[in-house]
Protein backbone atom coordinates (compact mmCIF):
# COMPACT_ATOMS: atom_id res chain seq x y z
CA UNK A 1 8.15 -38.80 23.92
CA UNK A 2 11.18 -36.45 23.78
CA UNK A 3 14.77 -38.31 22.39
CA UNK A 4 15.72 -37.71 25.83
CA UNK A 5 13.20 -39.48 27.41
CA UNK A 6 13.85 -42.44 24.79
CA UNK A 7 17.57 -42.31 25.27
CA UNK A 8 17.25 -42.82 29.45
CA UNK A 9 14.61 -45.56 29.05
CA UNK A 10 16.53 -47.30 26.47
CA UNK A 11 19.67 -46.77 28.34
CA UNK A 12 17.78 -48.32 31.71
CA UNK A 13 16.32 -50.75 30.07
CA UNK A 14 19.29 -52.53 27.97
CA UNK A 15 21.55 -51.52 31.45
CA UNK A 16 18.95 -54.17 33.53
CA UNK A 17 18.93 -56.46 30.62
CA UNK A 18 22.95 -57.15 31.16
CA UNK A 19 22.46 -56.85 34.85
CA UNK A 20 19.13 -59.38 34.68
CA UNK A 21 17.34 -57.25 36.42
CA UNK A 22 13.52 -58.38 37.01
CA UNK A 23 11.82 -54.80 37.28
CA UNK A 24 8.83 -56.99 38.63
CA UNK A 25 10.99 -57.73 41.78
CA UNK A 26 10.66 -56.05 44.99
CA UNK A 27 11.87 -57.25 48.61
CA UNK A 28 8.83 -56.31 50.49
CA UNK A 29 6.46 -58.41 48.97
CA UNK A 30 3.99 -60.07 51.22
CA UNK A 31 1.34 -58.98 54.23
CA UNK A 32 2.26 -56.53 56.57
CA UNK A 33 2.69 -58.01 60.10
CA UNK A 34 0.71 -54.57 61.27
CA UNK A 35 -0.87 -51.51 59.91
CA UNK A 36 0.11 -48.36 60.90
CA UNK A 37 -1.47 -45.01 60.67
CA UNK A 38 2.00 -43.79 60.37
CA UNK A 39 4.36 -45.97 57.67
CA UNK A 40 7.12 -43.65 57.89
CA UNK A 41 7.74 -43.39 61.28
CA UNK A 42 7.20 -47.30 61.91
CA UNK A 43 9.54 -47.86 59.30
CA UNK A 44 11.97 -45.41 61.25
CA UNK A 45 12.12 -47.18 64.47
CA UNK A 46 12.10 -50.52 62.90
CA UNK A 47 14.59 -49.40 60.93
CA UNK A 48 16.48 -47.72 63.76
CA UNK A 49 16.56 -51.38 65.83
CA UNK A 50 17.41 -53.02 62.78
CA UNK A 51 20.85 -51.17 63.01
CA UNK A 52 20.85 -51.23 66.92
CA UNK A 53 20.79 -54.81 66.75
CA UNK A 54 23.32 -55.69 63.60
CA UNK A 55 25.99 -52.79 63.45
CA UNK A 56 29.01 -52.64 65.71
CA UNK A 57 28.94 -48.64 66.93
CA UNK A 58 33.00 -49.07 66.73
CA UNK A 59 33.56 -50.40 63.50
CA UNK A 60 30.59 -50.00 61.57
CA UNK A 61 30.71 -53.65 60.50
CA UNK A 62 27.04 -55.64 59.92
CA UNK A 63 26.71 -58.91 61.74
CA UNK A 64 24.54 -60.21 58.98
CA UNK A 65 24.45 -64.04 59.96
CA UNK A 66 22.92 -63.19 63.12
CA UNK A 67 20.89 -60.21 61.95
CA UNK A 68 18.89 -63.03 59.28
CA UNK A 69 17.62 -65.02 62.46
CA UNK A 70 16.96 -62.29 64.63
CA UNK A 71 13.45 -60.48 65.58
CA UNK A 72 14.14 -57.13 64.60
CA UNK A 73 14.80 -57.80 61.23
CA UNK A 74 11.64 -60.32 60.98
CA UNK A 75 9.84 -57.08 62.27
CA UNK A 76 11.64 -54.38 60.08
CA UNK A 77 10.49 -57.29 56.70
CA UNK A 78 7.02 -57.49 58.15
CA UNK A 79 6.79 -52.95 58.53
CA UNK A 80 8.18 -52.83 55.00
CA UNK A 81 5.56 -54.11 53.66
CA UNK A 82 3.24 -51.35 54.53
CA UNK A 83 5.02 -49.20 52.29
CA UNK A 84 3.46 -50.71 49.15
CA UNK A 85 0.60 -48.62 50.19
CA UNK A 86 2.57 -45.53 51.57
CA UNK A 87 2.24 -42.21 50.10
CA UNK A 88 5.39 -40.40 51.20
CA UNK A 89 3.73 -36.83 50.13
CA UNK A 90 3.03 -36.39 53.71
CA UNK A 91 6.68 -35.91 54.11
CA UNK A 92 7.11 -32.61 52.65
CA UNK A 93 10.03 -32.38 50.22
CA UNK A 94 12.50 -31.16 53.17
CA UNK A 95 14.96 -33.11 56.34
CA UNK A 96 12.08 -35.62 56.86
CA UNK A 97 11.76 -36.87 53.50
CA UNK A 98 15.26 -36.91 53.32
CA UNK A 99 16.02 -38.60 56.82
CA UNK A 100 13.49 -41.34 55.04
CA UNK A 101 14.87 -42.29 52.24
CA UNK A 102 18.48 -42.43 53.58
CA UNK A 103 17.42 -44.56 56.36
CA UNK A 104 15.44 -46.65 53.75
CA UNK A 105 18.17 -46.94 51.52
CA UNK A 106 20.85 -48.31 54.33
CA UNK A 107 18.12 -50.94 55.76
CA UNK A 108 17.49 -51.87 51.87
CA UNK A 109 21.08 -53.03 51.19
CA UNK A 110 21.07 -55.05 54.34
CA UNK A 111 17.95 -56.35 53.49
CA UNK A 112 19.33 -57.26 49.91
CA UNK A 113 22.59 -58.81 51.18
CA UNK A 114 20.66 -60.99 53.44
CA UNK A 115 18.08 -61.65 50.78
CA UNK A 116 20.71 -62.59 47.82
CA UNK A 117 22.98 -64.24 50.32
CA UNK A 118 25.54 -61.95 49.13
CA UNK A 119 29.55 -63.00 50.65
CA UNK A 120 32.89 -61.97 49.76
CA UNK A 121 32.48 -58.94 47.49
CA UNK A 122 29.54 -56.99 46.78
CA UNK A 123 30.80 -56.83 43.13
CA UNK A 124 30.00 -60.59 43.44
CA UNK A 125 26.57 -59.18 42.22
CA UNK A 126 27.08 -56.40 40.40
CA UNK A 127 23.39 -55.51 39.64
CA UNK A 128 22.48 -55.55 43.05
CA UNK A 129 21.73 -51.71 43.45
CA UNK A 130 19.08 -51.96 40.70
CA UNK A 131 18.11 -55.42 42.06
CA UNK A 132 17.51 -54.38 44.97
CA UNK A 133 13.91 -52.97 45.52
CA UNK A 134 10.96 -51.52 47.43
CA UNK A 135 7.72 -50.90 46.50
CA UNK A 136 6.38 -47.77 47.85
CA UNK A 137 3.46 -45.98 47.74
CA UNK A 138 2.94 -48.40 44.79
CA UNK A 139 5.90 -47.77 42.65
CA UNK A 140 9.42 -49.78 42.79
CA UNK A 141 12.18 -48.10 44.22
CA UNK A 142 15.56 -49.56 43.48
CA UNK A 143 18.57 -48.73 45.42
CA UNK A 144 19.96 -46.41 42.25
CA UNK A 145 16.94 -45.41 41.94
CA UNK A 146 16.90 -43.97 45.78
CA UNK A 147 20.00 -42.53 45.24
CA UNK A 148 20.87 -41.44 42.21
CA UNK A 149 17.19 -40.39 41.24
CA UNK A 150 15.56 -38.85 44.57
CA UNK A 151 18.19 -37.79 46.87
CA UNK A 152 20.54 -36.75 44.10
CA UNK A 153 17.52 -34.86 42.03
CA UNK A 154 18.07 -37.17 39.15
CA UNK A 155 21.63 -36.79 38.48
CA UNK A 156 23.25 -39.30 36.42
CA UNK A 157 24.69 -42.55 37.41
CA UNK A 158 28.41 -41.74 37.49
CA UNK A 159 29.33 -44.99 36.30
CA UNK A 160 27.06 -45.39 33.54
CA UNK A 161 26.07 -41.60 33.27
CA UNK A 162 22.48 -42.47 32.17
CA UNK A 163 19.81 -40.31 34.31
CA UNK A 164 17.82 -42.60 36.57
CA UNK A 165 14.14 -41.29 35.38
CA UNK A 166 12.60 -39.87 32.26
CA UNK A 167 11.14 -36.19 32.77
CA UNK A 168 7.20 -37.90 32.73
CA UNK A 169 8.46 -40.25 35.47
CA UNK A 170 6.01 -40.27 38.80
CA UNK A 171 8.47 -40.66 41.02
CA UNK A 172 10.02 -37.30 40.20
CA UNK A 173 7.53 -36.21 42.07
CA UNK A 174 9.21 -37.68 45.31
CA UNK A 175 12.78 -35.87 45.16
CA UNK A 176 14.27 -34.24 48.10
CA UNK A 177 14.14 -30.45 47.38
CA UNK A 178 17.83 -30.28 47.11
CA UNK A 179 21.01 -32.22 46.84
CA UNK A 180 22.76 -32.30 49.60
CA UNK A 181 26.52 -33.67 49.02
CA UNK A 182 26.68 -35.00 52.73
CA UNK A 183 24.09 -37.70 51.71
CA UNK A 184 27.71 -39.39 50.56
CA UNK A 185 28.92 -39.88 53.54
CA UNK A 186 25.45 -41.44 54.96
CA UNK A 187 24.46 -43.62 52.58
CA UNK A 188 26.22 -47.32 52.99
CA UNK A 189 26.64 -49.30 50.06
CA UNK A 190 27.07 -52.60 51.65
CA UNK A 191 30.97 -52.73 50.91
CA UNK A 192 33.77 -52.05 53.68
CA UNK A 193 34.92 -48.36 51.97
CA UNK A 194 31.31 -46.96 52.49
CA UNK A 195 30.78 -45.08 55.45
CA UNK A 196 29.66 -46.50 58.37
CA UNK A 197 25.97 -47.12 59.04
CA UNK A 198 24.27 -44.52 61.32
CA UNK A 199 20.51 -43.60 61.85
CA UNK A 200 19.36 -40.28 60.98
CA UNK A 201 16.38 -38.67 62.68
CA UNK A 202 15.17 -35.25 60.60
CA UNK A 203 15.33 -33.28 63.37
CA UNK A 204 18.81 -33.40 63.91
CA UNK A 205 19.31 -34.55 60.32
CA UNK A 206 21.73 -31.48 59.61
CA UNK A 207 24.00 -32.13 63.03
CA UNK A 208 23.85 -35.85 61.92
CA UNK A 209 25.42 -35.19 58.48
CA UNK A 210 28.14 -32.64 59.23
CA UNK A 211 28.89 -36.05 62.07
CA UNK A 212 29.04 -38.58 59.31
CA UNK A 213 31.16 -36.04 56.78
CA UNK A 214 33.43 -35.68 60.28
CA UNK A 215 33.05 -39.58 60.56
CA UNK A 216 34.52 -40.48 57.20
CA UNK A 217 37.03 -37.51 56.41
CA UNK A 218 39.03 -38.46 59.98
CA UNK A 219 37.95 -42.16 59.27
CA UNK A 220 40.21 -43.34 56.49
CA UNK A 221 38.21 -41.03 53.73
CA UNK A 222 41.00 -38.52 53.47
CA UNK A 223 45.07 -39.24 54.06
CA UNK A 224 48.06 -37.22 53.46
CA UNK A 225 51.49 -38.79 52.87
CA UNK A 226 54.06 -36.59 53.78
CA UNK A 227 57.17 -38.17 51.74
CA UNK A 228 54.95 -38.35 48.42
CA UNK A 229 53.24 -34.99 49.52
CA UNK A 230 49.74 -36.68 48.36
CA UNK A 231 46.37 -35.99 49.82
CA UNK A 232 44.66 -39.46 49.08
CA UNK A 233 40.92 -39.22 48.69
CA UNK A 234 38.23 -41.71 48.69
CA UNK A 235 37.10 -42.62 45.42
CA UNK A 236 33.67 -41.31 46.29
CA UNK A 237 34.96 -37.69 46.07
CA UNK A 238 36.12 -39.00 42.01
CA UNK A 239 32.62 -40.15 41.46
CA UNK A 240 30.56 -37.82 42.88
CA UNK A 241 33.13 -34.93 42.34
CA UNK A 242 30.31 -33.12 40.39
CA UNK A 243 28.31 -33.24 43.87
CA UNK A 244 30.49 -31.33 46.31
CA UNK A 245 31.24 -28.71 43.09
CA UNK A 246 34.25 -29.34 41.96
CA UNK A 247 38.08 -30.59 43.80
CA UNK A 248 38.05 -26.50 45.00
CA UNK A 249 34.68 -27.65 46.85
CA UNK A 250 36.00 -30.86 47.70
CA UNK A 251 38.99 -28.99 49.54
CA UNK A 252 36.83 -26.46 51.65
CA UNK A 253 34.65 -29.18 52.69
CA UNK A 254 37.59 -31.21 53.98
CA UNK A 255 39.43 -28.23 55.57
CA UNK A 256 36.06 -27.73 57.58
CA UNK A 257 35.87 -31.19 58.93
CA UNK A 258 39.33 -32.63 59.00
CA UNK A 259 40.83 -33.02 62.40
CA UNK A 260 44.59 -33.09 61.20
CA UNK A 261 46.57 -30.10 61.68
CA UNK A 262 49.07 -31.50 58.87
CA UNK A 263 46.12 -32.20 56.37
CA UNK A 264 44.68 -28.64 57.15
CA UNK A 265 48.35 -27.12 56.94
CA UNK A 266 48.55 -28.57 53.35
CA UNK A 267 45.42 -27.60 51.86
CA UNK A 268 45.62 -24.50 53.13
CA UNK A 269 49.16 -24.08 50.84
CA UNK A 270 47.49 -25.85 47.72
CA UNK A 271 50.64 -27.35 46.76
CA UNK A 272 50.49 -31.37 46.73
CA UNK A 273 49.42 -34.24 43.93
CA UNK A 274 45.57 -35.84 44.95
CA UNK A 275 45.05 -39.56 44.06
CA UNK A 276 41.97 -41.58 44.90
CA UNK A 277 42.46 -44.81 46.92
CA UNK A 278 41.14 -48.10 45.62
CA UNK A 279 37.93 -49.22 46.71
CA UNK A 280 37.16 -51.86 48.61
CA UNK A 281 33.99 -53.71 47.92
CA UNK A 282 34.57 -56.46 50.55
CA UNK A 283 31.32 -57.10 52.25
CA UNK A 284 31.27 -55.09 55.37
CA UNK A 285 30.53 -57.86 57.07
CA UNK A 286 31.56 -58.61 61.07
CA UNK A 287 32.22 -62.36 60.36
């Protein structure tokens, strides 16, 4: 074992010591209510009318209380339990292994705030993303580990800037072929400054992403203040700053969604302060 490899494990495994973090635990455990010849997709529908049925298409708010009685997520628990035996190689490495995962991710951490009864902030539990797990294909999947470790190509954690897997790790094997920096703006975190929930469908995947970077930049993600002359950014471009390439990148990337004249009129000039707004880690909950 390389000291890199021993550095990451030991990092993972002292981080889910102070987060008690089972690694045993997974949310799909169980019999699957059906079997399907086709995992992925089943999971995509059910995971499509799990969204249908709990997200308000105007605010982007998750009516969780009703969503834990209701059938479609009794039927999206009962699918996800196929995936224990799911080989996700029949994806490809390309927009429908992508589309997966970031629909599996968003219908995890509504699974997981339902599961941990999880109310007022989602720092209430602040292990959740690595509590939070699926088995699939026979190997758990955390939330993190979705993120940080497939669609971001193993990139470090930001916070805790420890890689998700070692170089020997199997589930390398499952990355997305490339990091796409949109994935920020589609994946939902469970708190009310993520983006809001949406579906993504691979063959539209691209159109779907440059919507959600649209979405969030004219949503609240970007603001100028004209008196302070400060363009106010979400803390996601802070964390992930490495991701879009740099505050040059970020800038670009704005100026090609960003529907304010005054915004574009600015960073077109280059001459104001940036600060990140504070996040907000209510539950994005729509009671």
């Amino acid at each position: 074992m390389t000291l890199s490899n021993t550095l990451v494990r030991g990092g993972n495994r002292a981080l889910d010591f102070f987060l008690r973090v089972n690694p045993g635990e997974i949310l799909n455990t169980g019999a699957p209510i059906e079997e399907s010849k086709d995992p992925a997709g089943a999971m995509m529908r059910a995971s499509k009318l799990l969204l249908a049925d709990a997200v308000n298409p105007d605010t982007g708010l998750v009516d969780y209380r009703g969503l834990r009685a209701s059938d479609a997520y009794a039927r999206f628990r009962g699918i996800a339990r196929q995936l224990s035996t799911y080989e996700t190689s029949g994806l490809g490495h390309g927009p429908a292994l992508m589309a997966f995962w970031m629909n599996l991710y968003n219908a995890l951490i509504i699974d997981a705030v339902i599961h941990f009864g999880i109310q007022g902030s989602i720092m209430n539990r602040p292990g959740i993303f690595r509590q939070a797990a699926y088995n699939v294909g026979g190997m758990r999947f955390s939330a993190d580990e979705i993120e940080h470790g497939i669609l971001r190509r193993n990139r470090p954690n930001p916070v805790v800037h420890i890689r998700t897997f070692t170089t020997d790790d199997p589930r390398l094997s499952l990355m997305v072929d490339h990091l796409d920096p949109r994935i920020h703006f589609s994946l939902v975190c469970g708190a009310r400054s993520c983006p809001p929930i949406a579906f993504y469908d691979h063959e539209h995947l691209d159109r779907q992403l440059d919507q959600a970077a649209a979405a969030f930049i004219n949503g609240g993600g970007v603001d100028y203040s004209a008196e302070t002359n400060t363009l106010r950014l979400s803390k996601i471009f802070q964390w992930y700053l490495a991701d879009f390439g740099g505050l040059p990148a970020v800038f670009e990337l704005i100026q090609r969604y960003v529907n304010d004249q005054e915004v574009r009129n600015v960073l077109e000039n280059r001459d104001f302060q940036v600060r990140y707004m504070k996040y907000d880690w209510k539950v994005n909950s729509s009671v």
